[in-house]
PDB file of N, CA and C in Angstrom:
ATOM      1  N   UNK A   1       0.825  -1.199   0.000  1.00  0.00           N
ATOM      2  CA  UNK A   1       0.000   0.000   0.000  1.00  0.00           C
ATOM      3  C   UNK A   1       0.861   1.252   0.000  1.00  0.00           C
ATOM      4  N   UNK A   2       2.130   0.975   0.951  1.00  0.00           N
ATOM      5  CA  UNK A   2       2.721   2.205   0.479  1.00  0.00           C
ATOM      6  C   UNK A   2       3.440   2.623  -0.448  1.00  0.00           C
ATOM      7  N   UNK A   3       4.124   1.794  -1.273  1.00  0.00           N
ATOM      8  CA  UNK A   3       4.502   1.551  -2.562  1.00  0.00           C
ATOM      9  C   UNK A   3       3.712   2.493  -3.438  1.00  0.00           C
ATOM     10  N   UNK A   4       2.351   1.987  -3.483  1.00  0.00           N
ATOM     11  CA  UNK A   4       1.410   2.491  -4.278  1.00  0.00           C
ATOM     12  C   UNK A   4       1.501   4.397  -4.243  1.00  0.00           C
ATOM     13  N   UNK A   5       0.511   4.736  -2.720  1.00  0.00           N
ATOM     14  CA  UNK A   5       1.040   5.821  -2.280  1.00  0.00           C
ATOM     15  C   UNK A   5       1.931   6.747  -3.338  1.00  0.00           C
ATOM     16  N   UNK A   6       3.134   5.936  -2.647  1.00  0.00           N
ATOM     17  CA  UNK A   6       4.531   6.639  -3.229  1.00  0.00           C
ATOM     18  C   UNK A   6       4.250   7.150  -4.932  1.00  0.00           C
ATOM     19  N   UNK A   7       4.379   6.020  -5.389  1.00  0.00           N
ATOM     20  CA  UNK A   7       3.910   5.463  -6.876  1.00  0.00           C
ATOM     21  C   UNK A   7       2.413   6.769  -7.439  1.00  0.00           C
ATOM     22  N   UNK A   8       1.545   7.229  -6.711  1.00  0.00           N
ATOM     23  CA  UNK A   8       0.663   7.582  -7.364  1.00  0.00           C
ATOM     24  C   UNK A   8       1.146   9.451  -7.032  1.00  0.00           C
ATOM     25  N   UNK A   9       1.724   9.472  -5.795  1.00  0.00           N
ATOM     26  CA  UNK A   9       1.972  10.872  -5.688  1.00  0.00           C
ATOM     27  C   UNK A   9       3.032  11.254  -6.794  1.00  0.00           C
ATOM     28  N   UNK A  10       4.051  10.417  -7.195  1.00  0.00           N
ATOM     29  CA  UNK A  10       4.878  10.673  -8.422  1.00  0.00           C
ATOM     30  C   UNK A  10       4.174  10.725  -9.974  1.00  0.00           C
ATOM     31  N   UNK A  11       2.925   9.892 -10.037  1.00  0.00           N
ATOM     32  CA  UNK A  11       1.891   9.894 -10.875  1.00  0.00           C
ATOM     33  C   UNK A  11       1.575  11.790 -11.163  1.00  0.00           C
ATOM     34  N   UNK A  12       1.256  12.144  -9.925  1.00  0.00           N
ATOM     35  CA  UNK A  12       0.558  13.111 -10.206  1.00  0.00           C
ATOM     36  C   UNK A  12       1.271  14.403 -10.574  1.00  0.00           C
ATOM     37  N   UNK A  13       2.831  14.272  -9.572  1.00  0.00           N
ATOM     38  CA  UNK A  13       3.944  15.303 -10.121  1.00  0.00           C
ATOM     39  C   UNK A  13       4.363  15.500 -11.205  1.00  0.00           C
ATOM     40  N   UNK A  14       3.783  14.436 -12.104  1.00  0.00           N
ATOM     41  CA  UNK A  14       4.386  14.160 -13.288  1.00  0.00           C
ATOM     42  C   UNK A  14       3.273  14.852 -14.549  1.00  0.00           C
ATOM     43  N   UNK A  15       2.022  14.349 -14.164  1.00  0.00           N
ATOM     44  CA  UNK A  15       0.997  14.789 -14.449  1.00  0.00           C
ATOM     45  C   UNK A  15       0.287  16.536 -14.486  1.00  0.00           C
ATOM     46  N   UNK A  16       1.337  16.785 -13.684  1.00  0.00           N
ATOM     47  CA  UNK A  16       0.464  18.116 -13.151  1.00  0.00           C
ATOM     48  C   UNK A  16       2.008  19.217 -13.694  1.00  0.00           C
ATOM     49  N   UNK A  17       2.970  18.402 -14.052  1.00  0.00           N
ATOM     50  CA  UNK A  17       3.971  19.892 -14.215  1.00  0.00           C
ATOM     51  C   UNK A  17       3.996  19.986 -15.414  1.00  0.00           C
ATOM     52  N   UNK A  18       4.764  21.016 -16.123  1.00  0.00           N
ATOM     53  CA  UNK A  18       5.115  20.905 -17.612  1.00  0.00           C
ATOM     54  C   UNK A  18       6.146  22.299 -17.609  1.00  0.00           C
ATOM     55  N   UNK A  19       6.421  21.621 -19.252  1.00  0.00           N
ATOM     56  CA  UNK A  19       7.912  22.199 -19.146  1.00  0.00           C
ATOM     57  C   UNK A  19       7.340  23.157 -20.959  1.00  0.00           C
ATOM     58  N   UNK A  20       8.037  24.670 -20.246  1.00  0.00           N
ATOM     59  CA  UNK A  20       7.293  25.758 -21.519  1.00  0.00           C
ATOM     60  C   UNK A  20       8.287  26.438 -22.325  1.00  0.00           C
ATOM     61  N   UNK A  21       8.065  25.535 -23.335  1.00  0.00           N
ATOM     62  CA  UNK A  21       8.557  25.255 -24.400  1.00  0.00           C
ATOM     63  C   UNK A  21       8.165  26.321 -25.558  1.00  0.00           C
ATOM     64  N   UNK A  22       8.249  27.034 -26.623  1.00  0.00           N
ATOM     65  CA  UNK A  22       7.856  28.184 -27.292  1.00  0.00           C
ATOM     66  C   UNK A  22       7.805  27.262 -28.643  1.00  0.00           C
ATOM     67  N   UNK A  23       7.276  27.310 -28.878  1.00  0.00           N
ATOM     68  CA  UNK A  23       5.438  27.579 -29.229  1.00  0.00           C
ATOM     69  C   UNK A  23       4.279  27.365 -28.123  1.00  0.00           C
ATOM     70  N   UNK A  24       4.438  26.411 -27.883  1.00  0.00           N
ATOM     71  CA  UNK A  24       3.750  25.303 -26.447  1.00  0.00           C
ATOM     72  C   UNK A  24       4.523  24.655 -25.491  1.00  0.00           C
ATOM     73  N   UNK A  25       3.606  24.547 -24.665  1.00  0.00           N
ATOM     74  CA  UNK A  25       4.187  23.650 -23.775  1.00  0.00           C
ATOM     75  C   UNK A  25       4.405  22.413 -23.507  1.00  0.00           C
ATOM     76  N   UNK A  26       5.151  21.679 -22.948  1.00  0.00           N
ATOM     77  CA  UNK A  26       5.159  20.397 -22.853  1.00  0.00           C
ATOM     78  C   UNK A  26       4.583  20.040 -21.914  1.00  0.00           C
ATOM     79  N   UNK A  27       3.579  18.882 -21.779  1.00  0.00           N
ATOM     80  CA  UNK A  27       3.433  18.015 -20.795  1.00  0.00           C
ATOM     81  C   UNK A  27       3.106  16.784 -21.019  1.00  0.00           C
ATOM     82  N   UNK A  28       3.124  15.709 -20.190  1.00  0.00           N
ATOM     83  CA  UNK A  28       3.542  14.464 -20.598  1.00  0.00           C
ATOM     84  C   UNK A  28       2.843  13.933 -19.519  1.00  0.00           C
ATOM     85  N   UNK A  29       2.796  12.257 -19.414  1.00  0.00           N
ATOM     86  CA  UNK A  29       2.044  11.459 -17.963  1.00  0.00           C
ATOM     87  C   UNK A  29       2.907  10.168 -18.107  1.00  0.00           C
ATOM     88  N   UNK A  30       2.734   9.110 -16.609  1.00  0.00           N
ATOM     89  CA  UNK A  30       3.121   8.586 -16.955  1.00  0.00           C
ATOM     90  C   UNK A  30       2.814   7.058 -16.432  1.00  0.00           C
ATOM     91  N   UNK A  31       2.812   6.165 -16.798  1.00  0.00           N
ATOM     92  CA  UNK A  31       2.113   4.840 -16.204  1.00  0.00           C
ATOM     93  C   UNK A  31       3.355   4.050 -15.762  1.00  0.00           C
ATOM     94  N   UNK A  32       2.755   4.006 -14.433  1.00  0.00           N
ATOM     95  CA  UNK A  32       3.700   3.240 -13.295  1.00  0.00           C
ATOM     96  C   UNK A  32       3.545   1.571 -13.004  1.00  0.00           C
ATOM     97  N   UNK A  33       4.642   0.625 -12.783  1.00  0.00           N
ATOM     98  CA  UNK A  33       4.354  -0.703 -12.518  1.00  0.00           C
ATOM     99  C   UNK A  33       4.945  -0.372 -10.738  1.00  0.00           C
ATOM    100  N   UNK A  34       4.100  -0.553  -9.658  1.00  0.00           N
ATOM    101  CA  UNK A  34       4.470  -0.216  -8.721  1.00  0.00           C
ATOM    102  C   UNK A  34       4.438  -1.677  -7.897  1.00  0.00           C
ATOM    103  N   UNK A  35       5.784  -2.039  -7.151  1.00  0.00           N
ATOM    104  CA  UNK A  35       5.650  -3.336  -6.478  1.00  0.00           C
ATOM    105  C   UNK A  35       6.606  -3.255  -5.013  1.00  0.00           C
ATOM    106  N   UNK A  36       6.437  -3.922  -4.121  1.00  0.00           N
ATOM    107  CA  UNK A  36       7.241  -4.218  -2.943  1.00  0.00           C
ATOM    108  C   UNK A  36       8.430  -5.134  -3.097  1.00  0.00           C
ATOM    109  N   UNK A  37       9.857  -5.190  -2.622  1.00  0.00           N
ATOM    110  CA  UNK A  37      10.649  -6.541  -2.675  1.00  0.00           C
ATOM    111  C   UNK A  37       9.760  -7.459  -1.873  1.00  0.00           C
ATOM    112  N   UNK A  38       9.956  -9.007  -2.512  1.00  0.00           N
ATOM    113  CA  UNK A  38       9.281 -10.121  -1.818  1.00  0.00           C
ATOM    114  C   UNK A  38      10.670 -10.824  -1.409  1.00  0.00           C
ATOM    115  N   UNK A  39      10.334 -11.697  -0.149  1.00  0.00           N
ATOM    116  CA  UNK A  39      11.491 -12.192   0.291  1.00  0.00           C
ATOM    117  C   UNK A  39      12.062 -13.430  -0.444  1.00  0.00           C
ATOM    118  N   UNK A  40      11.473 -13.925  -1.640  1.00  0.00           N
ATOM    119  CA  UNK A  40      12.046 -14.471  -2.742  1.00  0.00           C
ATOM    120  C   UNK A  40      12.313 -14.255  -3.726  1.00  0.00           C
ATOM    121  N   UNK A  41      12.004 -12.543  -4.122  1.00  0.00           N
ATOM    122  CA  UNK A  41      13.183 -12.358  -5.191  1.00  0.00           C
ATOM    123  C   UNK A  41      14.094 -11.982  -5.360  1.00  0.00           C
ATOM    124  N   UNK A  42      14.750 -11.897  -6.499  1.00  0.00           N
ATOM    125  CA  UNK A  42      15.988 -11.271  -7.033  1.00  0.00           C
ATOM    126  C   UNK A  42      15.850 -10.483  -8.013  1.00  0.00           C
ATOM    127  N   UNK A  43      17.008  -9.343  -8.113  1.00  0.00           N
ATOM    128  CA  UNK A  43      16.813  -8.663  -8.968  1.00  0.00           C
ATOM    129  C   UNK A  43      15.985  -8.975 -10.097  1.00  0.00           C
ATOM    130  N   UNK A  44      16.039 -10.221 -11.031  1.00  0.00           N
ATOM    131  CA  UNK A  44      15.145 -10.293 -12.280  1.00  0.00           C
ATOM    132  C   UNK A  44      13.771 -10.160 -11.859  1.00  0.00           C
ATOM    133  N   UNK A  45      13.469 -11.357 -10.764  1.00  0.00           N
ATOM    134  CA  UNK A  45      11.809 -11.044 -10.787  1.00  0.00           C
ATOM    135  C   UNK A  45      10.945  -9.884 -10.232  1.00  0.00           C
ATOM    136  N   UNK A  46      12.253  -9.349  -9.703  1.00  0.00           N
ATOM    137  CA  UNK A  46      11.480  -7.363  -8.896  1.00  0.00           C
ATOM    138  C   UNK A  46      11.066  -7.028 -10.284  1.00  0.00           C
ATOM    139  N   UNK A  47      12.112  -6.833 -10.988  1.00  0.00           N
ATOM    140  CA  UNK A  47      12.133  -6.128 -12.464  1.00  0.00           C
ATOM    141  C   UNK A  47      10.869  -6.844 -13.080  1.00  0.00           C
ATOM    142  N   UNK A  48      10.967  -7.899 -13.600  1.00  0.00           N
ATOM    143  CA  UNK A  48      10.170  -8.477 -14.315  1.00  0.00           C
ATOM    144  C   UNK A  48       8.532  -7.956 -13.706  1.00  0.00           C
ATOM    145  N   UNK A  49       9.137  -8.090 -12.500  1.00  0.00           N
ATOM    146  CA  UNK A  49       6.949  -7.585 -11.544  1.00  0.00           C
ATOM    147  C   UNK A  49       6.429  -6.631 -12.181  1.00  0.00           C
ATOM    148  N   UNK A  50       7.628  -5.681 -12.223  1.00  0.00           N
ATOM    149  CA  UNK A  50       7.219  -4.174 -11.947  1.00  0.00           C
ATOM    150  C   UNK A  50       6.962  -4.003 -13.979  1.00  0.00           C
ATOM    151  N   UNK A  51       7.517  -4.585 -14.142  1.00  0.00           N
ATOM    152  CA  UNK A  51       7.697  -4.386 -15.917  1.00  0.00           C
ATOM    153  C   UNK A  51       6.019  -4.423 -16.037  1.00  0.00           C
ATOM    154  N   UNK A  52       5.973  -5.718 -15.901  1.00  0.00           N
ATOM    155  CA  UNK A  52       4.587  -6.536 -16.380  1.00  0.00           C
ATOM    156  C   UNK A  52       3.425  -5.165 -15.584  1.00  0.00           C
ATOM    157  N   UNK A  53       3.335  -4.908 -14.435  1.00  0.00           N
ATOM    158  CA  UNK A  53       2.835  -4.390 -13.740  1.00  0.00           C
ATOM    159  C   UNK A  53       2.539  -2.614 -14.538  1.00  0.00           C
ATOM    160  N   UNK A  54       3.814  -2.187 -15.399  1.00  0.00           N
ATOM    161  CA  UNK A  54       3.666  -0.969 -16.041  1.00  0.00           C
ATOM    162  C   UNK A  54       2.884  -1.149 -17.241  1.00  0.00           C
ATOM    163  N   UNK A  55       3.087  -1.981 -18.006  1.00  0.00           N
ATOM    164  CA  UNK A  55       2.580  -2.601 -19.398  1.00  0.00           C
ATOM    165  C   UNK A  55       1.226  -2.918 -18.887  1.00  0.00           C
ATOM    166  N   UNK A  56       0.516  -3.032 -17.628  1.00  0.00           N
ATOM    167  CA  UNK A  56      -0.819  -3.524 -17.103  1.00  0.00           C
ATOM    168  C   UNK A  56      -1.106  -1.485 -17.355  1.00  0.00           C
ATOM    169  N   UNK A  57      -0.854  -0.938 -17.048  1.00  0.00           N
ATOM    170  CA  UNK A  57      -0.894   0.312 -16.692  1.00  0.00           C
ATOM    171  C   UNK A  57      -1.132   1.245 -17.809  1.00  0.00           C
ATOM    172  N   UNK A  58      -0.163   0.809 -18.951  1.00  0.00           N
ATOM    173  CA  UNK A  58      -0.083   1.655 -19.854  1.00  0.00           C
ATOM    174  C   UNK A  58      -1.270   0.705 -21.133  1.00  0.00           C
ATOM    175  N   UNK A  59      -1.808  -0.557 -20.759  1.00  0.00           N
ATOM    176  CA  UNK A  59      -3.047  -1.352 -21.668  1.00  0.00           C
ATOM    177  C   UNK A  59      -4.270  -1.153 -20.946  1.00  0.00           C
ATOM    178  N   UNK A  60      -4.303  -0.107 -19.699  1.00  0.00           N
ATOM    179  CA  UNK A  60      -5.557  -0.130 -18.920  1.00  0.00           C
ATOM    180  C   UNK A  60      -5.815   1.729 -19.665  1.00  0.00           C
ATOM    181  N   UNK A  61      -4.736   2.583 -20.078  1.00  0.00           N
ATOM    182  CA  UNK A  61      -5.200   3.802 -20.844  1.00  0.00           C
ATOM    183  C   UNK A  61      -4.168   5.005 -20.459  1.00  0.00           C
ATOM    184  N   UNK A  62      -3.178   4.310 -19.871  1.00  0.00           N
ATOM    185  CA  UNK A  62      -2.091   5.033 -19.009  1.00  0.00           C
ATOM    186  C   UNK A  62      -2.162   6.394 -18.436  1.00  0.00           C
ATOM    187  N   UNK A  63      -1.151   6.842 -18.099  1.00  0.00           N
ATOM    188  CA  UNK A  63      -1.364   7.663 -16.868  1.00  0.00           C
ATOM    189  C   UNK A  63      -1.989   7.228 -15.483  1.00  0.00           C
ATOM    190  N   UNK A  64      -1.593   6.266 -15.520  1.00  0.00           N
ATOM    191  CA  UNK A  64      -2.286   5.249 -14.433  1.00  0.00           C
ATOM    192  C   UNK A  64      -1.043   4.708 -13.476  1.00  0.00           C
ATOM    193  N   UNK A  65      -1.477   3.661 -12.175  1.00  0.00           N
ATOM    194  CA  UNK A  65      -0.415   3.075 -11.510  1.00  0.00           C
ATOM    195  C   UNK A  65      -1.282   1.769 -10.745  1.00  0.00           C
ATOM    196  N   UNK A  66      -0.537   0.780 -11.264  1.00  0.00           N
ATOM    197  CA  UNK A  66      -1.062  -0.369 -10.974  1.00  0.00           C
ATOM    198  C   UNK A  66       0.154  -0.800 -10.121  1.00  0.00           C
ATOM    199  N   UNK A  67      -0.647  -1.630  -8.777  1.00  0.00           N
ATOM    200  CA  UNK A  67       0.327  -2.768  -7.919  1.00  0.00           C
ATOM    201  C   UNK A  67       0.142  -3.450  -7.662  1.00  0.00           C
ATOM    202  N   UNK A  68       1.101  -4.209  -7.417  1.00  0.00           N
ATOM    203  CA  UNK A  68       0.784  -5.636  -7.027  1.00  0.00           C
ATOM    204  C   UNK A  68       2.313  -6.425  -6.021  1.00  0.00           C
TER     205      UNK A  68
END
């Protein structure tokens, strides 16, 4: 849960700033795979969680943050 938290307040910093650029401005979003270490993994399967977990994020309409 706090993962998430973390994960959605960076959601929104991301969401909410932009960078002003001439003509326009830029702004951008961004879809998060948000996960906890489990006491059986290793580096690959953190990665692999969180991968799968962003790609859930960015096929649900992104700008989003999914955990698990």
């Amino acid at each position: 849960d706090g993962v998430r938290t973390i994960a959605e307040k960076l959601r929104v910093m991301v969401e909410t700033s932009r960078l002003d650029l001439d003509p326009v401005p830029l702004q951008v979003t961004v879809s998060i795979g948000a996960t906890g270490v489990k006491k059986e993994d290793d580096l690959e399967t953190l990665v692999r969680r969180a991968d799968g977990l962003m790609y859930q994020s960015k096929h649900a309409g992104c700008n989003r943050v999914t955990s698990g």
